[in-house]
C-alpha atoms as a PDB file:
ATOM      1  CA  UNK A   1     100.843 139.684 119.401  1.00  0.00           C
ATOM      2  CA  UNK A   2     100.116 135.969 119.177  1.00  0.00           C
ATOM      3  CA  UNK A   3     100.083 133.971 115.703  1.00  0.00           C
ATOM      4  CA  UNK A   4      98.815 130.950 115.133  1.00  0.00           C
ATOM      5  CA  UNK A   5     100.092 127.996 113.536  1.00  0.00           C
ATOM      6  CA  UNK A   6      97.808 125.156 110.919  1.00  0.00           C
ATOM      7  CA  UNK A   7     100.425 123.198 109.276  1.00  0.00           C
ATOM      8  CA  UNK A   8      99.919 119.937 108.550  1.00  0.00           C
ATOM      9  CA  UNK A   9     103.245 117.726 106.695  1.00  0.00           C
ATOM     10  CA  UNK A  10     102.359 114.093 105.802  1.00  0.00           C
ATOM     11  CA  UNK A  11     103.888 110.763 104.273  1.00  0.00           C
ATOM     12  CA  UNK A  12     101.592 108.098 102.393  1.00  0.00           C
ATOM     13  CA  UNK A  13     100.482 105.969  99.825  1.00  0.00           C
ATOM     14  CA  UNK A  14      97.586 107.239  97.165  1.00  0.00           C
ATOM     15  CA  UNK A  15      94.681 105.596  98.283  1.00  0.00           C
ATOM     16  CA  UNK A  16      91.984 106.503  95.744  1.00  0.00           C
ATOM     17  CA  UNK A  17      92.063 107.487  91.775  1.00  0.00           C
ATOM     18  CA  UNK A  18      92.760 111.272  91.891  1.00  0.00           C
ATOM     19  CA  UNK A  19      90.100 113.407  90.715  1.00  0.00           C
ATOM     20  CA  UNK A  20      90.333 116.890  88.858  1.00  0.00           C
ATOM     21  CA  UNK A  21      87.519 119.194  88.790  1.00  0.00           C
ATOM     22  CA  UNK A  22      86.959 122.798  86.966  1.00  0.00           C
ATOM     23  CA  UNK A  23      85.206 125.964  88.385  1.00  0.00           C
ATOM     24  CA  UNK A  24      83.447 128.252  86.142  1.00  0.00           C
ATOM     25  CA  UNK A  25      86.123 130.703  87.228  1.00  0.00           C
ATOM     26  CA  UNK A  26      88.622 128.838  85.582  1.00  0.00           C
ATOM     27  CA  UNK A  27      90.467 127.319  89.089  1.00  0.00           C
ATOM     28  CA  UNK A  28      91.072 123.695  89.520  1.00  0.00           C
ATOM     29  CA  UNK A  29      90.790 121.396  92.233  1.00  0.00           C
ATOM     30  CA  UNK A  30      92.435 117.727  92.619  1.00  0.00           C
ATOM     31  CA  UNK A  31      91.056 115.600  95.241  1.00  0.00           C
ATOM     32  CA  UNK A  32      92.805 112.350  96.619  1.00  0.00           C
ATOM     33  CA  UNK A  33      93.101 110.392  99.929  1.00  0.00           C
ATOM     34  CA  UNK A  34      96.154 108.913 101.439  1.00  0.00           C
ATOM     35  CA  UNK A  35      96.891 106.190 103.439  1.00  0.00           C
ATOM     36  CA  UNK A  36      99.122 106.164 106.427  1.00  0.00           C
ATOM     37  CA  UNK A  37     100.123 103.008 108.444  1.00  0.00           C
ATOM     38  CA  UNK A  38     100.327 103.026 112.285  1.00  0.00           C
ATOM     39  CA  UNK A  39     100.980 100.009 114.262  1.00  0.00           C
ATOM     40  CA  UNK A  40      97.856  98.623 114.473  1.00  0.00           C
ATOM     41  CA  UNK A  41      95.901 100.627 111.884  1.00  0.00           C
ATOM     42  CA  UNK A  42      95.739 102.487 108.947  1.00  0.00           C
ATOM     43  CA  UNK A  43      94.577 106.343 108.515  1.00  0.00           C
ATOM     44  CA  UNK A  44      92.866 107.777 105.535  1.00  0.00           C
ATOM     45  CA  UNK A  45      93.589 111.764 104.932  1.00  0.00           C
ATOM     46  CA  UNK A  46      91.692 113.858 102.400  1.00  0.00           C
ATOM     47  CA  UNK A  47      93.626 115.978 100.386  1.00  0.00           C
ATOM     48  CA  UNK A  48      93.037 119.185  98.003  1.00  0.00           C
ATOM     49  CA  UNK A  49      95.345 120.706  95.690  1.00  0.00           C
ATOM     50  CA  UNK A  50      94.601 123.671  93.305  1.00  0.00           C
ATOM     51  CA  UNK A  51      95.914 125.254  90.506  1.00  0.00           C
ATOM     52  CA  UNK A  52      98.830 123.885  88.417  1.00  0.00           C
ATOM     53  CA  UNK A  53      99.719 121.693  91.495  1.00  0.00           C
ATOM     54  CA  UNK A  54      96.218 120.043  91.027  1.00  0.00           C
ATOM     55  CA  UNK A  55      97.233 119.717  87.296  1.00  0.00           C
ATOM     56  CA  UNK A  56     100.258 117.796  88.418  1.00  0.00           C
ATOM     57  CA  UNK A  57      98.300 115.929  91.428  1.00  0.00           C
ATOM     58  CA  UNK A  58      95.685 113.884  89.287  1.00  0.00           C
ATOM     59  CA  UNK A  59      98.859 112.573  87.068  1.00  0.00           C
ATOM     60  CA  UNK A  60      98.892 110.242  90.353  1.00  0.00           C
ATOM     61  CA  UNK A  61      98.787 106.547  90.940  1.00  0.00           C
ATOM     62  CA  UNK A  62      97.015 104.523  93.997  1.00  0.00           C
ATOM     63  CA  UNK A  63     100.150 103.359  95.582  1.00  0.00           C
ATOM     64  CA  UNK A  64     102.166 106.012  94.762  1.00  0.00           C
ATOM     65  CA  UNK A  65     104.127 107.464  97.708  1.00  0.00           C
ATOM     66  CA  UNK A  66     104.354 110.848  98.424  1.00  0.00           C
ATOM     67  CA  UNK A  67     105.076 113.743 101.359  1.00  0.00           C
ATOM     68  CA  UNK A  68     102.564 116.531 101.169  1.00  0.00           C
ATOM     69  CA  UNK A  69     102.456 119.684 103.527  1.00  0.00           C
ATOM     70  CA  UNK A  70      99.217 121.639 103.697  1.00  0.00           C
ATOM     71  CA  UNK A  71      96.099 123.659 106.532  1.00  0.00           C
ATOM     72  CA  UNK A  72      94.082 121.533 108.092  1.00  0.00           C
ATOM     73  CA  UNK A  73      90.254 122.504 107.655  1.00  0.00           C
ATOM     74  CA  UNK A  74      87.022 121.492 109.215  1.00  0.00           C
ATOM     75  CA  UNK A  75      84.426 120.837 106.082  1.00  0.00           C
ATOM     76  CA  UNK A  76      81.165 120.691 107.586  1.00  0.00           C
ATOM     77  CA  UNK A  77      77.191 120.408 105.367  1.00  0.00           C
ATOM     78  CA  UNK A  78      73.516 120.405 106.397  1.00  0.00           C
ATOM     79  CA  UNK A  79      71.162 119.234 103.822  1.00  0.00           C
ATOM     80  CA  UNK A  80      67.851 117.092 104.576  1.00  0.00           C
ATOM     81  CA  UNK A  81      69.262 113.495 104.577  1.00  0.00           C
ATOM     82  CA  UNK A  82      72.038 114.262 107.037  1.00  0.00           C
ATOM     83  CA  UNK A  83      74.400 116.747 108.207  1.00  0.00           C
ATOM     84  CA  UNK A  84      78.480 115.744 108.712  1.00  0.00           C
ATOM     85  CA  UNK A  85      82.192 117.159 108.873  1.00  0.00           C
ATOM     86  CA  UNK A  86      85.250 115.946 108.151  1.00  0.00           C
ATOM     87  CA  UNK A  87      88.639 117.228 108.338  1.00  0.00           C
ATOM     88  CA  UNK A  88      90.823 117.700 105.040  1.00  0.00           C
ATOM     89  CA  UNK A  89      94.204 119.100 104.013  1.00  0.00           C
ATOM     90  CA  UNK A  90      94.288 121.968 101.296  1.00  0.00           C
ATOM     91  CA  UNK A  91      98.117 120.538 100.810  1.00  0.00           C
ATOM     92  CA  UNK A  92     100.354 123.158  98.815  1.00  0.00           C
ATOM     93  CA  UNK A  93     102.770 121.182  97.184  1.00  0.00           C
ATOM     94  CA  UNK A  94     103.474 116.995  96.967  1.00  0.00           C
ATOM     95  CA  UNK A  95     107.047 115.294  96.473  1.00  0.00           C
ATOM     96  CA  UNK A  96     106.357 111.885  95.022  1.00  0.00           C
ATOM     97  CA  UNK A  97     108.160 109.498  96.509  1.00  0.00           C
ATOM     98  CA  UNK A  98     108.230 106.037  95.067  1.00  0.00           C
ATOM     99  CA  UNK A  99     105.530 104.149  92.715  1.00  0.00           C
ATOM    100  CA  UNK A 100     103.815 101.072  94.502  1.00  0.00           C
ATOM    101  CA  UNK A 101     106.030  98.151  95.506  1.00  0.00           C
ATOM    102  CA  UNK A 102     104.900  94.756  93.739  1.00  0.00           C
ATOM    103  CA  UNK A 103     103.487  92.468  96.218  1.00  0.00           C
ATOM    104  CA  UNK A 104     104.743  89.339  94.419  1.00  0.00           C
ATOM    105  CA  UNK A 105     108.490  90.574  94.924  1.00  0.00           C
ATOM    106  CA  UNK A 106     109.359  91.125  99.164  1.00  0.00           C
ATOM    107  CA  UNK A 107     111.134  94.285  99.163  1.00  0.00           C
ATOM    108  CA  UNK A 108     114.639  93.869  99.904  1.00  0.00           C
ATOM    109  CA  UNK A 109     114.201  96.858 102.692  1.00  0.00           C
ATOM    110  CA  UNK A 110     111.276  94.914 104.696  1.00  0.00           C
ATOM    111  CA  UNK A 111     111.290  93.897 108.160  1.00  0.00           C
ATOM    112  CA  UNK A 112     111.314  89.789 108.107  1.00  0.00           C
ATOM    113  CA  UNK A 113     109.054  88.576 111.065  1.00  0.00           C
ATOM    114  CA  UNK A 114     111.932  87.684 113.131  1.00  0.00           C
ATOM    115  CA  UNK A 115     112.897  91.585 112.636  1.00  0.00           C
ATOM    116  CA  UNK A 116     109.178  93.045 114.037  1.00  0.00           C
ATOM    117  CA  UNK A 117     109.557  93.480 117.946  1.00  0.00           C
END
């Protein structure tokens, strides 16, 4: 028997306000992107939580650093103007992390220049 495996775990700063939407069924949805340095760039994730963890999600900051684990899912649409897909995460559960550092104040944890390789 095989299985298959979709699991998707994930570090990074709040990039966008969190939103919190209601169904007519009663079930909530929070949607938020993070962002996640690389080397040379920076990647933007979608995320979705329901339910009481949406509840808790839009309570969120931009900055705020948290780890997420989640399914990865191909949203695709069709309508006149265009048609598109994008991947998102419909992340189960978030652990915040830390708020957003001040960028007047160098963090004490920071690589100095002479520290980058």
């Amino acid at each position: 028997m095989s299985t298959y495996l979709n699991e998707v775990c994930m570090t990074g700063r709040v990039s966008i306000k969190p939103t919190l939407k209601f169904f007519e069924s009663g079930a909530s949805v929070c949607e938020l992107n993070i962002a996640i340095n690389r080397k040379n760039a920076v990647d933007y994730f979608t995320l979705k939580f329901w339910g009481d963890v949406a509840e808790r999600a839009v309570q969120l900051q931009v900055g705020d650093m948290i780890e997420t684990s989640g399914e990865l899912q191909l949203e695709t649409w069709s309508n006149e103007k265009s048609t598109g897909s994008k991947f998102t995460i419909n992340a189960k559960y978030f652990e915040y992390k830390s708020a957003k550092q001040n960028s007047s104040k160098p963090s004490k944890s920071a690589p100095t220049p002479q520290d980058e390789f």
